[in-house]
N, C-alpha and C. Protein backbone atom coordinates (compact mmCIF):
# COMPACT_ATOMS: atom_id res chain seq x y z
N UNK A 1 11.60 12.03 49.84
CA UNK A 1 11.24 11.02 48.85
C UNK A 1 10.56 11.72 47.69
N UNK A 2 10.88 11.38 46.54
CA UNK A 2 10.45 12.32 44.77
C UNK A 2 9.64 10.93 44.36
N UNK A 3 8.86 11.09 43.58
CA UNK A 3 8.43 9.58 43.16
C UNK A 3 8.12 10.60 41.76
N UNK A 4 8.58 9.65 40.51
CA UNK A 4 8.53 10.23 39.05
C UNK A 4 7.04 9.29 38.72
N UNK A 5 6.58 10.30 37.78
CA UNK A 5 5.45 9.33 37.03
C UNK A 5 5.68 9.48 35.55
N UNK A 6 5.62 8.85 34.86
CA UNK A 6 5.70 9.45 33.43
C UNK A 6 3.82 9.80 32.85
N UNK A 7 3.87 11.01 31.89
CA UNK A 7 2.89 11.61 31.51
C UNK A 7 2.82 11.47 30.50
N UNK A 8 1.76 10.74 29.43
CA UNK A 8 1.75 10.49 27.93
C UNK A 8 0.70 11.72 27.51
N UNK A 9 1.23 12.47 27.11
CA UNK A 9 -0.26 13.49 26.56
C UNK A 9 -0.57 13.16 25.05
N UNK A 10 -0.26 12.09 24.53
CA UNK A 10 -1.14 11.80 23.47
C UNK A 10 -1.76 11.26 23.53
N UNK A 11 -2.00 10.20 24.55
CA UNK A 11 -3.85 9.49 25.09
C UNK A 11 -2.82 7.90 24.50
N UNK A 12 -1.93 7.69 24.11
CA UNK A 12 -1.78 6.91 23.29
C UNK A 12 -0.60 5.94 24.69
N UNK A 13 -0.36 4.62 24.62
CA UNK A 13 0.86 4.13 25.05
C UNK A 13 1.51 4.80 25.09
N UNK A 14 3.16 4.34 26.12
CA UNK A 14 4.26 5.14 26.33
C UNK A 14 4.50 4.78 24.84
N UNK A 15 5.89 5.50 24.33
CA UNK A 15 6.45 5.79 23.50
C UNK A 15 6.01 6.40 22.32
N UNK A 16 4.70 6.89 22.24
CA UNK A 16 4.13 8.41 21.70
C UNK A 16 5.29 9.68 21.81
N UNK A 17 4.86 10.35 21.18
CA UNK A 17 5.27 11.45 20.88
C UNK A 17 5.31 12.68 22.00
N UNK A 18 4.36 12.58 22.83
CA UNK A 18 3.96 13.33 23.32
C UNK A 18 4.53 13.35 24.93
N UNK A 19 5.82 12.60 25.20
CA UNK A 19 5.67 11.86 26.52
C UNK A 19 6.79 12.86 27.45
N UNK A 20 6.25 12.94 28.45
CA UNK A 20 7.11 13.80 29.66
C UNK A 20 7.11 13.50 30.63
N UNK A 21 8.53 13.96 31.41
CA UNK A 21 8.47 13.41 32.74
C UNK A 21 8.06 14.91 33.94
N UNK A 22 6.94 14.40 34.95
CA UNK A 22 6.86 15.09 35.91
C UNK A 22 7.58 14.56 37.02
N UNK A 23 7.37 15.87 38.22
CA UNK A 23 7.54 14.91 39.21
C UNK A 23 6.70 15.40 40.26
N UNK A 24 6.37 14.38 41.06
CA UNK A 24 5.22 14.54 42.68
C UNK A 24 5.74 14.46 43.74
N UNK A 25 5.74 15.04 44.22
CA UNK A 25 6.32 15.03 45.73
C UNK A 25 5.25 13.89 46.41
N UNK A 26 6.21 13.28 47.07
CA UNK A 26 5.02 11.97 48.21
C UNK A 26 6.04 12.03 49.70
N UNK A 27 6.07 13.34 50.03
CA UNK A 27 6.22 13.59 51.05
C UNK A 27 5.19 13.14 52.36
N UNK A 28 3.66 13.79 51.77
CA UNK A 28 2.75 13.62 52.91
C UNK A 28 2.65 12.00 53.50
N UNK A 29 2.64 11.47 52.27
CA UNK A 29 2.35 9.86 52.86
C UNK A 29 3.50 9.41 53.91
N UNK A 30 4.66 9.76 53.94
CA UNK A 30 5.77 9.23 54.52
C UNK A 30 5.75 10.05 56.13
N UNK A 31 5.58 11.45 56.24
CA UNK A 31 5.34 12.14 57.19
C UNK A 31 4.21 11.80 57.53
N UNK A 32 2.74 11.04 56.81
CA UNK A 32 1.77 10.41 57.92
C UNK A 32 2.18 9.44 59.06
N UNK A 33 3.01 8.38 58.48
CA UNK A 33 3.48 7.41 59.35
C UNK A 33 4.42 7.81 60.35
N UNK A 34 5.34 8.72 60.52
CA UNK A 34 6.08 9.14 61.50
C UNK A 34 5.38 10.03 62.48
N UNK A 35 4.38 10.63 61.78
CA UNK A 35 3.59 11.72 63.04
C UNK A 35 2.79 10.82 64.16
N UNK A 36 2.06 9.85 63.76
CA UNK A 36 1.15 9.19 64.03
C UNK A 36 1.78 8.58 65.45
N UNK A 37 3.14 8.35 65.32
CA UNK A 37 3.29 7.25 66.66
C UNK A 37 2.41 6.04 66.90
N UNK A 38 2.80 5.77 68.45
CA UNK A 38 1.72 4.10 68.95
C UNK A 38 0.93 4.79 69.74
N UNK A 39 0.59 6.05 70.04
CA UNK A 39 -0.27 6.35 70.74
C UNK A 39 -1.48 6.23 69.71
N UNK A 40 -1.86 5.50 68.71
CA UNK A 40 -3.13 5.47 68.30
C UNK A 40 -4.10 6.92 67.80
N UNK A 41 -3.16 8.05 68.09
CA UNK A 41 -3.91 9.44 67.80
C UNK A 41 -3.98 9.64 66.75
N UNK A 42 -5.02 8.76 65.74
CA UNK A 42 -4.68 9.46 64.24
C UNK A 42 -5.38 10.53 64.03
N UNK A 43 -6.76 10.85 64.57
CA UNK A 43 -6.98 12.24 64.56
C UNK A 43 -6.11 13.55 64.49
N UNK A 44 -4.53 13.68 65.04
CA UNK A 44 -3.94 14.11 65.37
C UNK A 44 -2.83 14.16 64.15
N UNK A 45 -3.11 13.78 63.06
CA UNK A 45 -2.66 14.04 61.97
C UNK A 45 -2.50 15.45 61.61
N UNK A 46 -1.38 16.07 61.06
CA UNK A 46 -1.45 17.41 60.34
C UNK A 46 -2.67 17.25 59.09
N UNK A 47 -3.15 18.31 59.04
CA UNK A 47 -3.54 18.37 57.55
C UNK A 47 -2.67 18.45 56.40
N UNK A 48 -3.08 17.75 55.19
CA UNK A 48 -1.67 17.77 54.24
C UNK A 48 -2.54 18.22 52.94
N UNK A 49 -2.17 19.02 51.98
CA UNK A 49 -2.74 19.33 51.07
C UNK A 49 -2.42 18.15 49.59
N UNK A 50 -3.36 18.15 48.95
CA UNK A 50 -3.09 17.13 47.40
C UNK A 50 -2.09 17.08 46.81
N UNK A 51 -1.09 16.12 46.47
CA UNK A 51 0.03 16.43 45.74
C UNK A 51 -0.25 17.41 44.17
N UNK A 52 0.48 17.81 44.60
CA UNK A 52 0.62 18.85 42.75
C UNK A 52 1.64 18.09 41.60
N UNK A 53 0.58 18.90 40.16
CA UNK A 53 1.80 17.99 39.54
C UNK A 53 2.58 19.85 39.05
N UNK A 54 3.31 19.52 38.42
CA UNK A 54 4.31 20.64 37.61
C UNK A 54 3.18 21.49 37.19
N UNK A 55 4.24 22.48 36.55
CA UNK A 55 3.13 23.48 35.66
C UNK A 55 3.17 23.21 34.29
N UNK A 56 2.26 23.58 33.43
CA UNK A 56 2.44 23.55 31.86
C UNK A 56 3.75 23.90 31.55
N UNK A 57 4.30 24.69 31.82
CA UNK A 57 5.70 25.06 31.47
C UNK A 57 7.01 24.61 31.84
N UNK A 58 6.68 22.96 32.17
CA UNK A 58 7.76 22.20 32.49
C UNK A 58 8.37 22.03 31.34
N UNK A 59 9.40 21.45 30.96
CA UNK A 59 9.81 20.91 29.29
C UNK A 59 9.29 19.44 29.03
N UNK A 60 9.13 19.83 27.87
CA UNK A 60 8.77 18.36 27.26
C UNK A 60 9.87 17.48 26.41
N UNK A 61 9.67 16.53 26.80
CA UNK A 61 10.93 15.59 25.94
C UNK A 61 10.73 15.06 25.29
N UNK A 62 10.66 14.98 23.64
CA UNK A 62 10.16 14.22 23.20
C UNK A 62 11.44 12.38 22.70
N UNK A 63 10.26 11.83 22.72
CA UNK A 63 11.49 10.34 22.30
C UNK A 63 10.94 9.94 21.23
N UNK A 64 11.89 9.83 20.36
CA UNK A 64 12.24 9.17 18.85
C UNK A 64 11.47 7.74 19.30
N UNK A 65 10.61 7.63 18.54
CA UNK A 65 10.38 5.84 18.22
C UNK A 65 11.45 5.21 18.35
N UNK A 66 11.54 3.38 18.66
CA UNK A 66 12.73 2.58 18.57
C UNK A 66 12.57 2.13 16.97
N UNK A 67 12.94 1.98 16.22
CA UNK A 67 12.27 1.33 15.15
C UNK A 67 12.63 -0.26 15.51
N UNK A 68 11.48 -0.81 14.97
CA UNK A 68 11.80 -2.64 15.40
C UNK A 68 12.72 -3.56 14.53
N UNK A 69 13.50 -4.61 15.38
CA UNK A 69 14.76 -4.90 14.56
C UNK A 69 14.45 -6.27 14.27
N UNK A 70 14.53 -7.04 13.66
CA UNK A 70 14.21 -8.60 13.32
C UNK A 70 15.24 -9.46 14.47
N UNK A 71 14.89 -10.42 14.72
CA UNK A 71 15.41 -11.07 15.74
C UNK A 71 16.27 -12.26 14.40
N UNK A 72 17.86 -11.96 14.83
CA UNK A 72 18.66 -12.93 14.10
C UNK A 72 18.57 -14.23 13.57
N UNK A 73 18.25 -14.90 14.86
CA UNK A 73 18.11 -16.29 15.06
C UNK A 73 16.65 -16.67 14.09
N UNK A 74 15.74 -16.00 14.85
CA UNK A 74 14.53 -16.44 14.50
C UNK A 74 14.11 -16.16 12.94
N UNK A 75 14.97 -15.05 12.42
CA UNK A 75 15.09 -14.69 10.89
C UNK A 75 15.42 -15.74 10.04
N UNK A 76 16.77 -16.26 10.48
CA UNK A 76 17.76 -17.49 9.87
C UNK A 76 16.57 -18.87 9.87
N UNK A 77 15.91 -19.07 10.84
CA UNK A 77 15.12 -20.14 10.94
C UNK A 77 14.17 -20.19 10.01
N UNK A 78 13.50 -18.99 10.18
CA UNK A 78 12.41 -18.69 9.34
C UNK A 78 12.37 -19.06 7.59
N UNK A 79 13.72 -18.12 7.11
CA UNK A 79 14.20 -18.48 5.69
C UNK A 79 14.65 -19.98 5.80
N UNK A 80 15.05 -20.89 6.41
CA UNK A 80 15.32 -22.14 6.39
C UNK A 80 13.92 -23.25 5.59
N UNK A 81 13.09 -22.75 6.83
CA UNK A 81 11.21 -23.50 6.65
C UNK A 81 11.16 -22.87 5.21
N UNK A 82 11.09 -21.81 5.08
CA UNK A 82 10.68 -21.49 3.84
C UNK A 82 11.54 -21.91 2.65
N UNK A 83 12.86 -21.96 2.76
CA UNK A 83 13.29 -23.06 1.36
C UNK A 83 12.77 -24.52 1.66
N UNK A 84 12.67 -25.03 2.53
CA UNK A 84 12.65 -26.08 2.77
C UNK A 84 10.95 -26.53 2.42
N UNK A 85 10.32 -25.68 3.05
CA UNK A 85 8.49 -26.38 2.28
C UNK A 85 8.18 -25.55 1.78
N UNK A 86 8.26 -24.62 1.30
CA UNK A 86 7.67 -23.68 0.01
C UNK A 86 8.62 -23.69 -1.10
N UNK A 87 9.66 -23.96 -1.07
CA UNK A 87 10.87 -24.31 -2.40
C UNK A 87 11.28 -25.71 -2.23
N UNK A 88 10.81 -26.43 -1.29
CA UNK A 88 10.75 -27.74 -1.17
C UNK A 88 11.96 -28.25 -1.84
N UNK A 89 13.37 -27.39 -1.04
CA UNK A 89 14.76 -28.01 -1.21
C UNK A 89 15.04 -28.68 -0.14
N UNK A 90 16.07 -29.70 -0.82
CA UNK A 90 16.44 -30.32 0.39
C UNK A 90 18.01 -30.07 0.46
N UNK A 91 18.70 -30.07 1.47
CA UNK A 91 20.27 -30.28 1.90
C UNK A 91 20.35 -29.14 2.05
N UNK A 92 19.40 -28.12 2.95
CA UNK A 92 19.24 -26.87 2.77
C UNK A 92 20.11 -26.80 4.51
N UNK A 93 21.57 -25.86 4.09
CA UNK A 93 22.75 -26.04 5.36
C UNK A 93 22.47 -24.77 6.20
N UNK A 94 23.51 -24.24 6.58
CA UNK A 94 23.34 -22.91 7.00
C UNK A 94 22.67 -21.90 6.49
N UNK A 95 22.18 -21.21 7.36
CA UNK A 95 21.51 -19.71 6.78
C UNK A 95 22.00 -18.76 7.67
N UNK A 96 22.45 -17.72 6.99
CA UNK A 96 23.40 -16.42 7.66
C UNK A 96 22.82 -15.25 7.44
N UNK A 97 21.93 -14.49 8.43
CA UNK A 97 21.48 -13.55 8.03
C UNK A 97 21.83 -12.40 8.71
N UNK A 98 22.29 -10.85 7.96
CA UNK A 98 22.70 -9.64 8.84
C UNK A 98 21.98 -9.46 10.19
N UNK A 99 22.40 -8.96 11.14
CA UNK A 99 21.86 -8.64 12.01
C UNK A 99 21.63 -7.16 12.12
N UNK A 100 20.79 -6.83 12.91
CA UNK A 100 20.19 -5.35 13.18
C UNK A 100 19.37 -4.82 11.91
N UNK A 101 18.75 -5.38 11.15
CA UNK A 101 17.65 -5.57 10.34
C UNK A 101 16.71 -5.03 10.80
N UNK A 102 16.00 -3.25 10.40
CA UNK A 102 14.62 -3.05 10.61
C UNK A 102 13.17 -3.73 10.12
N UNK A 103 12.64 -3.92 10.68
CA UNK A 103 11.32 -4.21 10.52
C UNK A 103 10.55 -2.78 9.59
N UNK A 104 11.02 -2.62 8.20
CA UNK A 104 10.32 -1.27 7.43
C UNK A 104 10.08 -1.91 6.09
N UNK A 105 8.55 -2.15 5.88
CA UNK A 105 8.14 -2.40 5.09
C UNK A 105 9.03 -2.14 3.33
N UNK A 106 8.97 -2.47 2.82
CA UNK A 106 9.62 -2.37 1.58
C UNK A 106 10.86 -2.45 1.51
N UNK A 107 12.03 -2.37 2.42
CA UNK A 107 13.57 -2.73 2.49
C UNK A 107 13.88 -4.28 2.29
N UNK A 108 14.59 -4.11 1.88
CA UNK A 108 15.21 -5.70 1.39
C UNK A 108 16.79 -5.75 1.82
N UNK A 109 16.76 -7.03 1.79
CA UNK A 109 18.06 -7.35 2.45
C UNK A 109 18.17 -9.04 1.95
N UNK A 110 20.03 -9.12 1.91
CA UNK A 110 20.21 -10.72 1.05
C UNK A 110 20.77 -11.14 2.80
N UNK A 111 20.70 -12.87 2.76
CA UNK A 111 20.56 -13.35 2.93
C UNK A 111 22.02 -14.99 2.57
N UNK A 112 22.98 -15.16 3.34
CA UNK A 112 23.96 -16.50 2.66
C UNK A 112 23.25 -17.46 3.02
N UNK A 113 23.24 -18.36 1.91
CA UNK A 113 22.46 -20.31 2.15
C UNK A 113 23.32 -21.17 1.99
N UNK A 114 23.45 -22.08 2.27
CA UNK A 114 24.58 -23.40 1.78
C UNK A 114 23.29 -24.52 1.54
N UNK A 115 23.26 -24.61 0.48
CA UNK A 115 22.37 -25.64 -0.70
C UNK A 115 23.40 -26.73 -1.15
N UNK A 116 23.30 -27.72 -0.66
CA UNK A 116 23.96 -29.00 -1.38
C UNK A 116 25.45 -28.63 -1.18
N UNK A 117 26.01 -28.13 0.02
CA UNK A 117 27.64 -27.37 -0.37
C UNK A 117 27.72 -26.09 -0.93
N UNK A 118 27.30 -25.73 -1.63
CA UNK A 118 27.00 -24.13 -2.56
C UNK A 118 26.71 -23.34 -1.54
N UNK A 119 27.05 -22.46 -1.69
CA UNK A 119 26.65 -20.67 -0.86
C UNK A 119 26.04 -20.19 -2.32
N UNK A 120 24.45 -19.95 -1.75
CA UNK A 120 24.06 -18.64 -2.67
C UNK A 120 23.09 -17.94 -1.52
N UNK A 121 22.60 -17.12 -2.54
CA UNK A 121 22.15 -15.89 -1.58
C UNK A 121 20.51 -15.82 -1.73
N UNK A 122 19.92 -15.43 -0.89
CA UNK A 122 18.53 -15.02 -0.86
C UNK A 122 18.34 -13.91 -0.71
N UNK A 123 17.18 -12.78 -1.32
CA UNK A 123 16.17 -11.98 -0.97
C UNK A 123 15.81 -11.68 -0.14
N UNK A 124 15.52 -11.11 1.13
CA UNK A 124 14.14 -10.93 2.09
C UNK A 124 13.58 -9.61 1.83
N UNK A 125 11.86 -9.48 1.23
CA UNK A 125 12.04 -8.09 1.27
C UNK A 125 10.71 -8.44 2.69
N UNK A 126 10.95 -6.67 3.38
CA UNK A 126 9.85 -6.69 4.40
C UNK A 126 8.82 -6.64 3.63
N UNK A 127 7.53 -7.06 3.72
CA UNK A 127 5.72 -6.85 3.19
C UNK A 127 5.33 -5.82 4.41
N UNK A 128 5.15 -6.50 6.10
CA UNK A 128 4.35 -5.86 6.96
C UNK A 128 4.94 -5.08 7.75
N UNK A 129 4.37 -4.21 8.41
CA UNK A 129 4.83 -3.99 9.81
C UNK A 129 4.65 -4.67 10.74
N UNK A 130 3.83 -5.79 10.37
CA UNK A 130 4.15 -6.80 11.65
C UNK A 130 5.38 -7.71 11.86
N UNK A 131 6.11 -7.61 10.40
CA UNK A 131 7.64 -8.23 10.21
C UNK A 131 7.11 -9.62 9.31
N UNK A 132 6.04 -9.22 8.33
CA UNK A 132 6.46 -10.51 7.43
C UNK A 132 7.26 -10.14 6.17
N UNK A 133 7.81 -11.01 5.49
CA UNK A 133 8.92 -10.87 4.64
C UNK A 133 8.56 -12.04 3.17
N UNK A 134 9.37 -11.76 2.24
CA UNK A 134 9.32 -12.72 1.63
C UNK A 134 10.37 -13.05 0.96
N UNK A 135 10.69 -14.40 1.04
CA UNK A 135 12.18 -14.74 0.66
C UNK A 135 11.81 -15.33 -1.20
N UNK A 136 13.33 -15.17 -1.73
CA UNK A 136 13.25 -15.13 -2.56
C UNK A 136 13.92 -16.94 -3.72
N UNK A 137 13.96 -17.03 -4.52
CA UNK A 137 14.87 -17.94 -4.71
C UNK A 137 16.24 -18.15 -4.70
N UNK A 138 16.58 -19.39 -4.49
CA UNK A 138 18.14 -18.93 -4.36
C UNK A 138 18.97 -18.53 -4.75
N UNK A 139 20.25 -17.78 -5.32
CA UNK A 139 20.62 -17.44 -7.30
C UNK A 139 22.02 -17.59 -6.35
């Protein structure tokens, strides 16, 4: 039995920079229970020494950030509310927005609306990294 742990050496959450995989042997725990039997002799245990981890000179792997993607649905909705009570249009139809859209501050991206029958287009540019945006008027 191998049991993996993952190792963050930047102090930080997984997906740091810094992240590697070891591995531990958990041999001893599994060979406690088979030595032991029903005769109750747990004294009679081998001695087992501390699991080890690797040496410094294992490789390190590093992983690319995911960058974060706007959720389709919830995008399309979003620009909807916002013509609808902040441009306070009404007959405001479909909203069609690209999918796979990063969450990176300052990128912009349009947006199809159907206004009264009409297709025009909107704005979104990102503001945050928390994924706020701001839509634009309709043209």
């Amino acid at each position: 039995m191998v049991w993996y742990t993952l190792l963050n050496h930047s102090g930080a959450e997984c997906g740091g920079s810094g992240v590697s995989w070891r591995v531990l042997a958990g041999v001893a725990c599994v060979t406690a229970l088979f030595v032991t039997g029903c005769d109750g002799s747990a004294d009679k245990l081998p001695a087992s020494s501390p699991p080890s981890f690797a040496s410094q000179s294992s490789p390190v792997v590093s992983l690319t950030p995911v960058p974060r993607i706007f959720d389709q649905g919830a995008l399309e909705d979003g620009v909807r509310r916002v013509l609808v009570q902040s441009y306070r249009l009404s007959d405001v139809g479909t909203v069609h927005c690209p999918s796979g859209q990063a969450v990176q501050v300052g990128s912009s991206f349009d947006c199809t609306v159907q206004i009264g029958g009409t297709t025009k287009n909107v704005t979104l540019t990102v503001r945050g990294v928390d994924g706020t945006y701001e839509v634009s008027q309709p043209k």
